[in-house]
C-alpha atoms as a PDB file:
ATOM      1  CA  UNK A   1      15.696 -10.192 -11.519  1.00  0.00           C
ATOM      2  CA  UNK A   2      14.894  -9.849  -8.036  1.00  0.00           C
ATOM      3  CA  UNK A   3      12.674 -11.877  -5.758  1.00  0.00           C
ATOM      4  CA  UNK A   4       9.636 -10.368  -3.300  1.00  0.00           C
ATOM      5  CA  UNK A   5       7.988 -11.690  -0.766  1.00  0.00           C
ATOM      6  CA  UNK A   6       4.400 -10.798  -0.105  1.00  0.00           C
ATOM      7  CA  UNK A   7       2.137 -10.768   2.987  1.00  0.00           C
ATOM      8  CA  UNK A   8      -1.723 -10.614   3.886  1.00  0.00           C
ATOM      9  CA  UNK A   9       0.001  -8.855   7.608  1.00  0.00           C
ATOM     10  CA  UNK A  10      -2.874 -10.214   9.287  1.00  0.00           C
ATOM     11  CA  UNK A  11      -2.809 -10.628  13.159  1.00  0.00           C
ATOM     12  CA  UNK A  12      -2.495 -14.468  12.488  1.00  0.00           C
ATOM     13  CA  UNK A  13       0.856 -14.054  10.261  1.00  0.00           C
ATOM     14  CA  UNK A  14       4.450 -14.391  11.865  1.00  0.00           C
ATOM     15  CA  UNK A  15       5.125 -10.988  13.232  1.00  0.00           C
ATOM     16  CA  UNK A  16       6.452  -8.498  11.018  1.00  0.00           C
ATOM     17  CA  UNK A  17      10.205  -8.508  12.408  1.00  0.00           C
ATOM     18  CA  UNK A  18       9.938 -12.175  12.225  1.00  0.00           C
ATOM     19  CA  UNK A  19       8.744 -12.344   8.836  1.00  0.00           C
ATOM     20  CA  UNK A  20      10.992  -9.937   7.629  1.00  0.00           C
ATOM     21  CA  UNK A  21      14.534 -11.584   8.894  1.00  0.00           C
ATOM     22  CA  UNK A  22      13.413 -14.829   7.563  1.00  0.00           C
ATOM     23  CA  UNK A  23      12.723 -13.373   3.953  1.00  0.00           C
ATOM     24  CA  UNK A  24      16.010 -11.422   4.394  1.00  0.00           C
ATOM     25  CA  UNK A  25      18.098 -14.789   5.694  1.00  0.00           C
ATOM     26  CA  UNK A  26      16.451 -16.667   2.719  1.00  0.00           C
ATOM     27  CA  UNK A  27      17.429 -14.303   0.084  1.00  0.00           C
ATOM     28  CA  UNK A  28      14.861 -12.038  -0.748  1.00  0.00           C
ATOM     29  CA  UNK A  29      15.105  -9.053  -2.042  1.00  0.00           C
ATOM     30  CA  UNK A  30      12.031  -7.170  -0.472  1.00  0.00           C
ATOM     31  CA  UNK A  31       8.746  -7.615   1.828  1.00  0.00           C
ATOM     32  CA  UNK A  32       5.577  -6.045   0.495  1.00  0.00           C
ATOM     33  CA  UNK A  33       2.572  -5.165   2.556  1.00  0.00           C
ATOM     34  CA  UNK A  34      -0.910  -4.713   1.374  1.00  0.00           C
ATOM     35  CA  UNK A  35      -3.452  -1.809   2.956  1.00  0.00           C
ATOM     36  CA  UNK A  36      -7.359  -1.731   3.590  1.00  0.00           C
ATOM     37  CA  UNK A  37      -7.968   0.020   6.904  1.00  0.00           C
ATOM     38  CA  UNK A  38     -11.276  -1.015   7.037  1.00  0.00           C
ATOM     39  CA  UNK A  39     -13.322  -3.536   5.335  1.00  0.00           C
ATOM     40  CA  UNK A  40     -17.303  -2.419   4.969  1.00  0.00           C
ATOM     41  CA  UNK A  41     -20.137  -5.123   6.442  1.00  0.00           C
ATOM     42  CA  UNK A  42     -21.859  -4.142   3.054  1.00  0.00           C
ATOM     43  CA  UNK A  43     -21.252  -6.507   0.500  1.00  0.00           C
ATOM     44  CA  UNK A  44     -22.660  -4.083  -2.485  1.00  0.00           C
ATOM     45  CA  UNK A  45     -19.046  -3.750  -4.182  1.00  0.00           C
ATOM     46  CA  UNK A  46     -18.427  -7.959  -5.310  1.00  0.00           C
ATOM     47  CA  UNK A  47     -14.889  -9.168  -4.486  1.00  0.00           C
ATOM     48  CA  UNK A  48     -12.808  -8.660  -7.563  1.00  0.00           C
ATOM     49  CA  UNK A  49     -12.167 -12.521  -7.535  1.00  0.00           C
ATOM     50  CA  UNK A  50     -15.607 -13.904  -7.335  1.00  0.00           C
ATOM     51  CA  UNK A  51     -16.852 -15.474  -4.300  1.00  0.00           C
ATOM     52  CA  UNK A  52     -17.093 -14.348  -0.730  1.00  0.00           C
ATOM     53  CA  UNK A  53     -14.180 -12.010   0.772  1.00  0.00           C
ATOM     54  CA  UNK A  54     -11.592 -14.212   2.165  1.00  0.00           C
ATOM     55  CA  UNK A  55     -11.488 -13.342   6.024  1.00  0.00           C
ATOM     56  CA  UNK A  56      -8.130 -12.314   6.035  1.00  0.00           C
ATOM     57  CA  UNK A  57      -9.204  -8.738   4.926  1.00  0.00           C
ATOM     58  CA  UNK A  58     -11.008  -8.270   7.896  1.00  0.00           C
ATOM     59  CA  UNK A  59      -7.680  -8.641   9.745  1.00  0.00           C
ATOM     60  CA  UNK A  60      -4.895  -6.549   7.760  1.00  0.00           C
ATOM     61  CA  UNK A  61      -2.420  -4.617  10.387  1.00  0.00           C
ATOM     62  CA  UNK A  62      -1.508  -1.139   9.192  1.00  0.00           C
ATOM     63  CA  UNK A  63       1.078  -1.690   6.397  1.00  0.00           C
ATOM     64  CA  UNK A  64       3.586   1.598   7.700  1.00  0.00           C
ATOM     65  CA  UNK A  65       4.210   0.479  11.398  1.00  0.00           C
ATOM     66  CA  UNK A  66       4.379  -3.184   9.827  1.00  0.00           C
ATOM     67  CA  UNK A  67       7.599  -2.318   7.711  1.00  0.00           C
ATOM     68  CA  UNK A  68       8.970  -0.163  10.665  1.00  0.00           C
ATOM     69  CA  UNK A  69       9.355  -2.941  12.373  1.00  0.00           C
ATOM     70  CA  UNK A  70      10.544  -5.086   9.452  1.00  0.00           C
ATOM     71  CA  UNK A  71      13.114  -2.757   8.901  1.00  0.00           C
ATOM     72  CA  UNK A  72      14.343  -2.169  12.799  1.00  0.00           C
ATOM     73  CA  UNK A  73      14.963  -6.404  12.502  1.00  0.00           C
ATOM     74  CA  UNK A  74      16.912  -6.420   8.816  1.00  0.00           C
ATOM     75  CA  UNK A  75      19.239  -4.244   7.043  1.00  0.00           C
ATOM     76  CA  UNK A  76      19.033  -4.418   3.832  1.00  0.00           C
ATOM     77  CA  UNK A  77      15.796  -6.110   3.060  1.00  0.00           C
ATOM     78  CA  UNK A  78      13.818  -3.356   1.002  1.00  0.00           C
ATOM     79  CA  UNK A  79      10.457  -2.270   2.079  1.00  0.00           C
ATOM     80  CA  UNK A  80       7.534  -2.445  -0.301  1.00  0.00           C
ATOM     81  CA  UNK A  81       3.496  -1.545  -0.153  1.00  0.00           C
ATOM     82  CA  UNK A  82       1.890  -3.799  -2.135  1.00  0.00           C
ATOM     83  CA  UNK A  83      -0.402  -2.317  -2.423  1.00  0.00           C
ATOM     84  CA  UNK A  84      -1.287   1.139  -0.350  1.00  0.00           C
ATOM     85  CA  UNK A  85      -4.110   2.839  -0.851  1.00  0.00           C
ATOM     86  CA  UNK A  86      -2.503   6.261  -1.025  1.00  0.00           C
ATOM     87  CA  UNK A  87      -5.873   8.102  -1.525  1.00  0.00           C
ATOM     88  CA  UNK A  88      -7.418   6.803   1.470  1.00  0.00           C
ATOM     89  CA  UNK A  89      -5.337   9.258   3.575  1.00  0.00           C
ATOM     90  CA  UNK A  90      -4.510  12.366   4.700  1.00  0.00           C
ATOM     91  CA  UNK A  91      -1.925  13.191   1.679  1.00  0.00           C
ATOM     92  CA  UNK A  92       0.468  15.342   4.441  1.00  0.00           C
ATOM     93  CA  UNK A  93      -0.273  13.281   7.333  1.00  0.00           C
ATOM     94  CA  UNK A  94       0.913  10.055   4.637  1.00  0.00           C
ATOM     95  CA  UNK A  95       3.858  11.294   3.338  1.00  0.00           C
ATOM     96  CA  UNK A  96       5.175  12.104   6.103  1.00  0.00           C
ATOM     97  CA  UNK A  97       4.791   8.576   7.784  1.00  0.00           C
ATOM     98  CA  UNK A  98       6.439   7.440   4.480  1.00  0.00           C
ATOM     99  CA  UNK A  99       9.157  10.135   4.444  1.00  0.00           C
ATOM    100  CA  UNK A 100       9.683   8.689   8.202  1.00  0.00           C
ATOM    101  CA  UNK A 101      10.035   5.257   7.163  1.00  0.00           C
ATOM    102  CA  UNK A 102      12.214   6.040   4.258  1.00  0.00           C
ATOM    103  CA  UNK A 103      14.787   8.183   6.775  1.00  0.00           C
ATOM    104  CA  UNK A 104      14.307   5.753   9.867  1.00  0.00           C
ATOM    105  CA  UNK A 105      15.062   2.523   7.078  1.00  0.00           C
ATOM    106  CA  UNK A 106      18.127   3.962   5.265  1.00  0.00           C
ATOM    107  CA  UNK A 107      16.416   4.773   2.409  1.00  0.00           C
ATOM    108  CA  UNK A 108      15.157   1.242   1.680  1.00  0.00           C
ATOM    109  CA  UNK A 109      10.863   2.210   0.376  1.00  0.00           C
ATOM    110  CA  UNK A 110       9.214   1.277  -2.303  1.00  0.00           C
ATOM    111  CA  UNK A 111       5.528   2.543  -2.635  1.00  0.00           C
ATOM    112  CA  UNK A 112       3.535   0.106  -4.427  1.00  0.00           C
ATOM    113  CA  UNK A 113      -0.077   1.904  -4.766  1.00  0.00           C
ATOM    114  CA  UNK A 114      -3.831   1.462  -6.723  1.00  0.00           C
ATOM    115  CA  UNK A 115      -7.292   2.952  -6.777  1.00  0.00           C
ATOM    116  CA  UNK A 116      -8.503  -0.351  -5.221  1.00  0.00           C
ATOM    117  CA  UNK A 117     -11.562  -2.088  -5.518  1.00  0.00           C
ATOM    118  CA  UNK A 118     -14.091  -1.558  -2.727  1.00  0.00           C
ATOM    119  CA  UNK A 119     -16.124   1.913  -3.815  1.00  0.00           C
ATOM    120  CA  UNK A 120     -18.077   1.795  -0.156  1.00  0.00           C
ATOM    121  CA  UNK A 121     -14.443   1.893   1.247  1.00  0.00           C
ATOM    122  CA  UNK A 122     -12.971   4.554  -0.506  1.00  0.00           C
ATOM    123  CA  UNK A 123     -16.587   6.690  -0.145  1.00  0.00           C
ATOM    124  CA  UNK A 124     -16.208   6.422   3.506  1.00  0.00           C
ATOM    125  CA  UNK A 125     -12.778   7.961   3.334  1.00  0.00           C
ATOM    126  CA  UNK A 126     -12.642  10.184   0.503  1.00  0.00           C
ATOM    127  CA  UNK A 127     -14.526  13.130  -0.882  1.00  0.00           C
ATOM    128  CA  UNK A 128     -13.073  12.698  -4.076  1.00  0.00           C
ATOM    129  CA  UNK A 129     -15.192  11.227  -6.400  1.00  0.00           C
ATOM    130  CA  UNK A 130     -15.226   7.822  -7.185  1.00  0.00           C
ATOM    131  CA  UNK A 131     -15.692   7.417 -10.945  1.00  0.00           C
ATOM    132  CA  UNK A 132     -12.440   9.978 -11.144  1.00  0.00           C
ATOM    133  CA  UNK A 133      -9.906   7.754  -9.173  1.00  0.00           C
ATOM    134  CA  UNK A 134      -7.122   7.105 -11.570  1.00  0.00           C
ATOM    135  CA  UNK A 135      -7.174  10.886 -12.014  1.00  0.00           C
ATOM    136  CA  UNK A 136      -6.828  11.841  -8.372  1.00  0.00           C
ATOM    137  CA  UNK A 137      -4.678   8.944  -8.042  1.00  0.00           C
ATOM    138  CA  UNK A 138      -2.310  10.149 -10.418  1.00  0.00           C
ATOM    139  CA  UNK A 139      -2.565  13.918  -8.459  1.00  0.00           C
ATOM    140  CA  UNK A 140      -2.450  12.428  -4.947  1.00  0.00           C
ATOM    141  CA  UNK A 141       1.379  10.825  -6.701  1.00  0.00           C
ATOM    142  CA  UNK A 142       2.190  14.061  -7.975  1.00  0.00           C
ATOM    143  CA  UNK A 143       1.615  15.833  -4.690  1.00  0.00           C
ATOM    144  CA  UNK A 144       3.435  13.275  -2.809  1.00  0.00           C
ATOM    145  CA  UNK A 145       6.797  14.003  -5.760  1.00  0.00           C
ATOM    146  CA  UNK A 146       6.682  17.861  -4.886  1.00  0.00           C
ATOM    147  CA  UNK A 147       6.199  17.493  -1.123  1.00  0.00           C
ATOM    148  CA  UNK A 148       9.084  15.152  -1.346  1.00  0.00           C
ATOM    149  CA  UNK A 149      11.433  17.206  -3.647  1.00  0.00           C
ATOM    150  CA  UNK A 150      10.622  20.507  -3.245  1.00  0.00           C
ATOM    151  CA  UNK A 151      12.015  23.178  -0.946  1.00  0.00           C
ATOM    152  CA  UNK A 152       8.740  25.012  -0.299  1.00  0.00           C
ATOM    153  CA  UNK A 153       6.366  22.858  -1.920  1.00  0.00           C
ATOM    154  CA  UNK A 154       3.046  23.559  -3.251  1.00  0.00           C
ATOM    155  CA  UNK A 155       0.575  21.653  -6.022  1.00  0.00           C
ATOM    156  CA  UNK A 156      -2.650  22.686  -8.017  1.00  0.00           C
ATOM    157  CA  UNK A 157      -4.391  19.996  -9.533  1.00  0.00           C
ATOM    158  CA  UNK A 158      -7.778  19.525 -10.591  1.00  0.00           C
ATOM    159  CA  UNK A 159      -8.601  17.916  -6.838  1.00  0.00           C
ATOM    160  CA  UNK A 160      -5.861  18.667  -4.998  1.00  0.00           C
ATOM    161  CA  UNK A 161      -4.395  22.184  -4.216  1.00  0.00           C
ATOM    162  CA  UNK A 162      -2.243  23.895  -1.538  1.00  0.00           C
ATOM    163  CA  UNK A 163       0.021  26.998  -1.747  1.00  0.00           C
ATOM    164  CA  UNK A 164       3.583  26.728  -0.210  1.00  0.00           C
ATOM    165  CA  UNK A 165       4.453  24.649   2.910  1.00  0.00           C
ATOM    166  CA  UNK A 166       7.193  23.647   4.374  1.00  0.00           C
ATOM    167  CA  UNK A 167       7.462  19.818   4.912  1.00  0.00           C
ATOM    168  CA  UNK A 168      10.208  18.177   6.563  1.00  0.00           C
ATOM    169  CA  UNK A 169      11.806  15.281   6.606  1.00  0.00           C
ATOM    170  CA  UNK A 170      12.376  14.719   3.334  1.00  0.00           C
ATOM    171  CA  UNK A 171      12.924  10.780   2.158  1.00  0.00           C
ATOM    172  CA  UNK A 172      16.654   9.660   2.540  1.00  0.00           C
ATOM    173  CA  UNK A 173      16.367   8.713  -0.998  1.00  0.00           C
ATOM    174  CA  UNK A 174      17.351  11.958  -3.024  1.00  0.00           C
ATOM    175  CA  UNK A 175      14.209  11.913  -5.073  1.00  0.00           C
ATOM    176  CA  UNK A 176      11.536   9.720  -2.720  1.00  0.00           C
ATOM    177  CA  UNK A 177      10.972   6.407  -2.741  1.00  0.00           C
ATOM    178  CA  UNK A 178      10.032   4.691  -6.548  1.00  0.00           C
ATOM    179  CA  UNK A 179       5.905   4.721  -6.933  1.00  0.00           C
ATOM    180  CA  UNK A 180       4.948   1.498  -8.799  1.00  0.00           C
ATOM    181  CA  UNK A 181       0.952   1.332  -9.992  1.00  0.00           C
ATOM    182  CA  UNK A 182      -0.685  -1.957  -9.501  1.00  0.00           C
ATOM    183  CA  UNK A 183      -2.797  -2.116 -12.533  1.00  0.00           C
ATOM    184  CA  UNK A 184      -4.625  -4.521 -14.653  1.00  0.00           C
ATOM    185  CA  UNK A 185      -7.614  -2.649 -16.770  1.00  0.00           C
ATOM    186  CA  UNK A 186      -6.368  -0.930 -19.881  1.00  0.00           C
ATOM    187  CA  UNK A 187      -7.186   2.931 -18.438  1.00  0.00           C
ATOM    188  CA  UNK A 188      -5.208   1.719 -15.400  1.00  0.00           C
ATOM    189  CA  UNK A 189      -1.996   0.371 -17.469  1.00  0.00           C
ATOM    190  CA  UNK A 190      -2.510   3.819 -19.591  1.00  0.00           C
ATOM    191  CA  UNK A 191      -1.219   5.883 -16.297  1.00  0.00           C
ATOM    192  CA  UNK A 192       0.964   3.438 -15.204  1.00  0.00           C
ATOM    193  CA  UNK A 193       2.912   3.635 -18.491  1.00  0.00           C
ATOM    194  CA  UNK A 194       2.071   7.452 -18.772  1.00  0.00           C
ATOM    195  CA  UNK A 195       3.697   8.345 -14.724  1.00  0.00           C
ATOM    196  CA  UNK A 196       4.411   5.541 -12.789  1.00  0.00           C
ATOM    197  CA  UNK A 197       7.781   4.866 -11.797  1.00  0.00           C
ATOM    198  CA  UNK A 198       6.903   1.316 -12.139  1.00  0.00           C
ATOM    199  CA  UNK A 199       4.063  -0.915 -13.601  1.00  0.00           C
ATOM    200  CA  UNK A 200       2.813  -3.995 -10.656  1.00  0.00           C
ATOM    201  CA  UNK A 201       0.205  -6.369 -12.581  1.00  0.00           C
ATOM    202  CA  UNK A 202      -0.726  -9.766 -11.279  1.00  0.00           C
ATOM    203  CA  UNK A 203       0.076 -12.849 -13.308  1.00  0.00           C
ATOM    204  CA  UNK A 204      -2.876 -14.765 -13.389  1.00  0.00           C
ATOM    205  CA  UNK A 205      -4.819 -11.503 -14.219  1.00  0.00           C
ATOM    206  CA  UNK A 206      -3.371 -11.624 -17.752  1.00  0.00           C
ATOM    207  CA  UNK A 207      -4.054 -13.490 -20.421  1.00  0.00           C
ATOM    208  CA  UNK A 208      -0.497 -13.863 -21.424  1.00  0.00           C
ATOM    209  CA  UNK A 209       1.777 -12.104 -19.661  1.00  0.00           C
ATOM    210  CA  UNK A 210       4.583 -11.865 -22.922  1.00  0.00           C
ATOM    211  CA  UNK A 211       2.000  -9.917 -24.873  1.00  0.00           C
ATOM    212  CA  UNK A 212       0.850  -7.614 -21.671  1.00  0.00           C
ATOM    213  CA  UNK A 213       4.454  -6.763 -20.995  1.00  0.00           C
ATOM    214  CA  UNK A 214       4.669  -5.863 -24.954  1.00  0.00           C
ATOM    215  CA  UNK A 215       2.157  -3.877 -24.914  1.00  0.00           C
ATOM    216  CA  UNK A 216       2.697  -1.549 -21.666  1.00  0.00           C
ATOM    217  CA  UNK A 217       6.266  -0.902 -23.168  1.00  0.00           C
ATOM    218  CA  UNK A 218       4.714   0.391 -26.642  1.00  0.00           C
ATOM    219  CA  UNK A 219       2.638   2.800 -24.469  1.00  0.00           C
ATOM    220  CA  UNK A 220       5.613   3.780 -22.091  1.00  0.00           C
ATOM    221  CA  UNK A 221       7.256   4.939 -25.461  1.00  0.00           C
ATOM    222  CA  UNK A 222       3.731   6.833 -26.434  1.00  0.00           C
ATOM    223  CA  UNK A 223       4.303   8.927 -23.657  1.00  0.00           C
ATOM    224  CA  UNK A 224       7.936  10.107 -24.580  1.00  0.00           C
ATOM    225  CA  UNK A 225       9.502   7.465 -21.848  1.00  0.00           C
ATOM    226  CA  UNK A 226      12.444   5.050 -22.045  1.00  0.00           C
ATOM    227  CA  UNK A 227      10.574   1.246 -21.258  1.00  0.00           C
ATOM    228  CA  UNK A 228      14.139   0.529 -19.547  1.00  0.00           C
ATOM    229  CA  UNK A 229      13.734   3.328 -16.758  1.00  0.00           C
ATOM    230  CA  UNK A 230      10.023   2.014 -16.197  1.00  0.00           C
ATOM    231  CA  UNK A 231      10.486  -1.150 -14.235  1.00  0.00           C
ATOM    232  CA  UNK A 232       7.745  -3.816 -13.930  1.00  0.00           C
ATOM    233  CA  UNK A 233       7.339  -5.975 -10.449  1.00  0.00           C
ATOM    234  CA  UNK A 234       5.159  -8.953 -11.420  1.00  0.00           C
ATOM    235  CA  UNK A 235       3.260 -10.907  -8.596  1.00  0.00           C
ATOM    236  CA  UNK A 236       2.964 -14.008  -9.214  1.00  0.00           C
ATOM    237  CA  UNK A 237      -0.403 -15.952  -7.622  1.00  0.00           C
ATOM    238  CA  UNK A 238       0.145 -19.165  -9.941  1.00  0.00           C
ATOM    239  CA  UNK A 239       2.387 -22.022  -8.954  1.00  0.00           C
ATOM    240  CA  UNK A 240       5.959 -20.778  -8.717  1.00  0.00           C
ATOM    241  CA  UNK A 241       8.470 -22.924 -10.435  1.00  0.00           C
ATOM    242  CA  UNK A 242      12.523 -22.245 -11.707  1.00  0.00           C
ATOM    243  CA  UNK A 243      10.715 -22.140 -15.501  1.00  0.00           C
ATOM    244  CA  UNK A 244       8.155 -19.634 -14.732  1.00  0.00           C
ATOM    245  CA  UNK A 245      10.817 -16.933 -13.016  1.00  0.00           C
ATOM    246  CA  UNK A 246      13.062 -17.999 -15.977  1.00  0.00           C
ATOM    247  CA  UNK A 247      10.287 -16.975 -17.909  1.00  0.00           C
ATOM    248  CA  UNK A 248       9.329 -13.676 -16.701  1.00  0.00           C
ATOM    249  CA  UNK A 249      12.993 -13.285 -16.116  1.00  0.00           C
ATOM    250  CA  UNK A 250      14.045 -13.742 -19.693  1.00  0.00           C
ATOM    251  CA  UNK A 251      10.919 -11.111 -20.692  1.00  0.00           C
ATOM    252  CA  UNK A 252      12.410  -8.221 -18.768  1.00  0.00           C
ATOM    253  CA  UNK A 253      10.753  -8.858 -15.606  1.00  0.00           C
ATOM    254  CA  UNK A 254      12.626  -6.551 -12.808  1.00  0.00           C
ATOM    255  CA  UNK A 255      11.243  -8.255  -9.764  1.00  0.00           C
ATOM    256  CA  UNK A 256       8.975 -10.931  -8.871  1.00  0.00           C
ATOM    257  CA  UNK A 257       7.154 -11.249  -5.749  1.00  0.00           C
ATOM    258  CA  UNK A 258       5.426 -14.249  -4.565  1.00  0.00           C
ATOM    259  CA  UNK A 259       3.287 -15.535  -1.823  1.00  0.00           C
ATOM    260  CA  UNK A 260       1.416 -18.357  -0.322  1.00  0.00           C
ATOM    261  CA  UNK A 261      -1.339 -17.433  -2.535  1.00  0.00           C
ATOM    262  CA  UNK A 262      -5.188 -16.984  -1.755  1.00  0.00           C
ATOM    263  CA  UNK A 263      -5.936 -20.312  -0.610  1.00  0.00           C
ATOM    264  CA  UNK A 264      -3.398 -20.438   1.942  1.00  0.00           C
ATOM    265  CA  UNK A 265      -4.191 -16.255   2.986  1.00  0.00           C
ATOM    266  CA  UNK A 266      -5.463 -17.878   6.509  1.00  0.00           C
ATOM    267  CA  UNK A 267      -2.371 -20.481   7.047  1.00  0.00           C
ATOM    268  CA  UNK A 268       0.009 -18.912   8.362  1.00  0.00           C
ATOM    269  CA  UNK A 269       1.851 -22.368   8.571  1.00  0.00           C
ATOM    270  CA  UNK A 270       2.303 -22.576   4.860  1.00  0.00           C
ATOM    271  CA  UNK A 271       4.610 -19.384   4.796  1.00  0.00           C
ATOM    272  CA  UNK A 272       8.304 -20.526   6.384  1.00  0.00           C
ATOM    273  CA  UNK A 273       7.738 -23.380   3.652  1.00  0.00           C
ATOM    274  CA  UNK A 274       7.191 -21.422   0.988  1.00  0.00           C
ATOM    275  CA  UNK A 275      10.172 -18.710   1.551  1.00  0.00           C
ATOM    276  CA  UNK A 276      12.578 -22.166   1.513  1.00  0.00           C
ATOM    277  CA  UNK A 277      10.911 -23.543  -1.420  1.00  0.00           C
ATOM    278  CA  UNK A 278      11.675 -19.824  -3.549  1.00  0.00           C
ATOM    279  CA  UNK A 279      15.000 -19.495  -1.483  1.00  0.00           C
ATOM    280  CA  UNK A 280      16.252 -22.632  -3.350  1.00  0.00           C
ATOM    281  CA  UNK A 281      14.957 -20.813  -6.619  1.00  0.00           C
ATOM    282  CA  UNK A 282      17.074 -17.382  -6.582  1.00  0.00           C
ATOM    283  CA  UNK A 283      20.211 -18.531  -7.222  1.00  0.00           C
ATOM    284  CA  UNK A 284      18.894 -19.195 -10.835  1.00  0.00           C
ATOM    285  CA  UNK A 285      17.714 -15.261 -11.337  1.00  0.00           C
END
């Protein structure tokens, strides 16, 4: 099992290159970046979590040019978005910057990606309509696959459609980087087990994380997939201890990340602690 490292990427957090060759020096085996471009004044979609909007959202740097310059400062420390918000962009103008990053990292991306959560934020982005996000989501993935793969690409979905095009660079990686769906509700753990590369649920969102685990693999086999070739990236938000990463370890787990957790989302002091506290920890994955 591998170990993560995750980051709010605010303008208050250790810079990006500096972040990134500590987590790399301590171990780690990625750095994942979250993505909300803009965060609306109105307050009519409620914080998933309850309570007011921690301020750190207000402050997120633009996940892309973040890992650049992780990856210019390490070289081998893989490159995760954790998550993007792959709808909320221009799909050529995106997978090209990813493409980019793949080529410019040696092939070291990850594409962690959701519907999200704020509807005012997506609306002010997107035409696509709301209520059918995990649908376009699962198209805008799709897309990105051909565009990636294809010699003269082209798609035609139900909401997204192009003839031919030429699109170059293709990722280093032969077939693009792996696209891992951060999903807790059961529609969203449906498409996650039905075309995700990868399933990304949080810990503390589940009940019990033995019989969630259970239960996306019996649907990865519904659709005709092999649960082994699906891998699952848990984050952890609880208290992170050598029994829980045993734990999740011993149930299959392929990769944990971990962070200094929503309290601690504006103290940027707590994070060199925290990567030497989990650095002691990997040597017993």
């Amino acid at each position: 099992m591998h170990l993560g490292f995750t980051s709010m990427n605010t303008v208050l957090d250790p810079a990006p290159a500096t972040l990134a060759g500590m987590v790399e020096q301590a171990g780690f085996e990625s750095l994942w970046y979250g993505e909300h471009s803009h965060i609306p004044v109105s307050r009519q979609t409620p914080y998933p979590a309850g309570g007011e909007l921690p301020e750190p959202y207000k402050k997120m740097m633009d996940p892309y040019v973040s890992l650049m310059a992780a990856a210019a400062a390490t070289r081998t420390l893989k490159l995760g978005t954790g998550i993007a918000l792959l709808m909320e962009r221009d799909l050529f103008s995106q997978a090209k910057t990813i493409a980019t990053l793949d080529r410019l990292s040696g092939g070291r991306v990850i594409v962690g990606t959701g519907v999200g959560w704020n509807e005012e934020e997506f609306n002010n982005i997107s035409q696509q309509p709301w209520k059918k996000r995990y649908s376009v989501l699962r198209e805008t993935v799709a897309a990105t696959r051909t565009l990636f793969t294809d010699d003269e690409p082209e798609y035609h979905g139900d909401y997204l459609d192009f003839d031919p095009v030429w699109f170059e660079p293709k990722p280093l990686q032969p077939h693009g980087p792996k696209f891992l769906f951060g999903a807790m509700g059961p529609l969203g753990v449906r498409h996650a087990a039905q075309w995700a590369d990868g399933w990304m649920p949080v810990d503390v969102a589940m009940p019990d994380v033995a019989a969630g685990i259970a239960d996306f693999r019996r649907q990865v086999r519904e659709f005709d997939r092999n649960p082994d070739d699906v891998e699952i990236t848990l984050v952890v938000m609880g208290e992170v201890t050598e029994d829980v990463l045993k734990r999740y370890r011993d149930l299959g787990v392929h990769r944990v990340n971990v962070g200094v957790g929503m309290e601690n989302w504006d103290r940027p002091e707590v994070i060199e602690p925290m990567i030497a506290l989990c650095s002691r920890l990997i040597d017993v994955l």
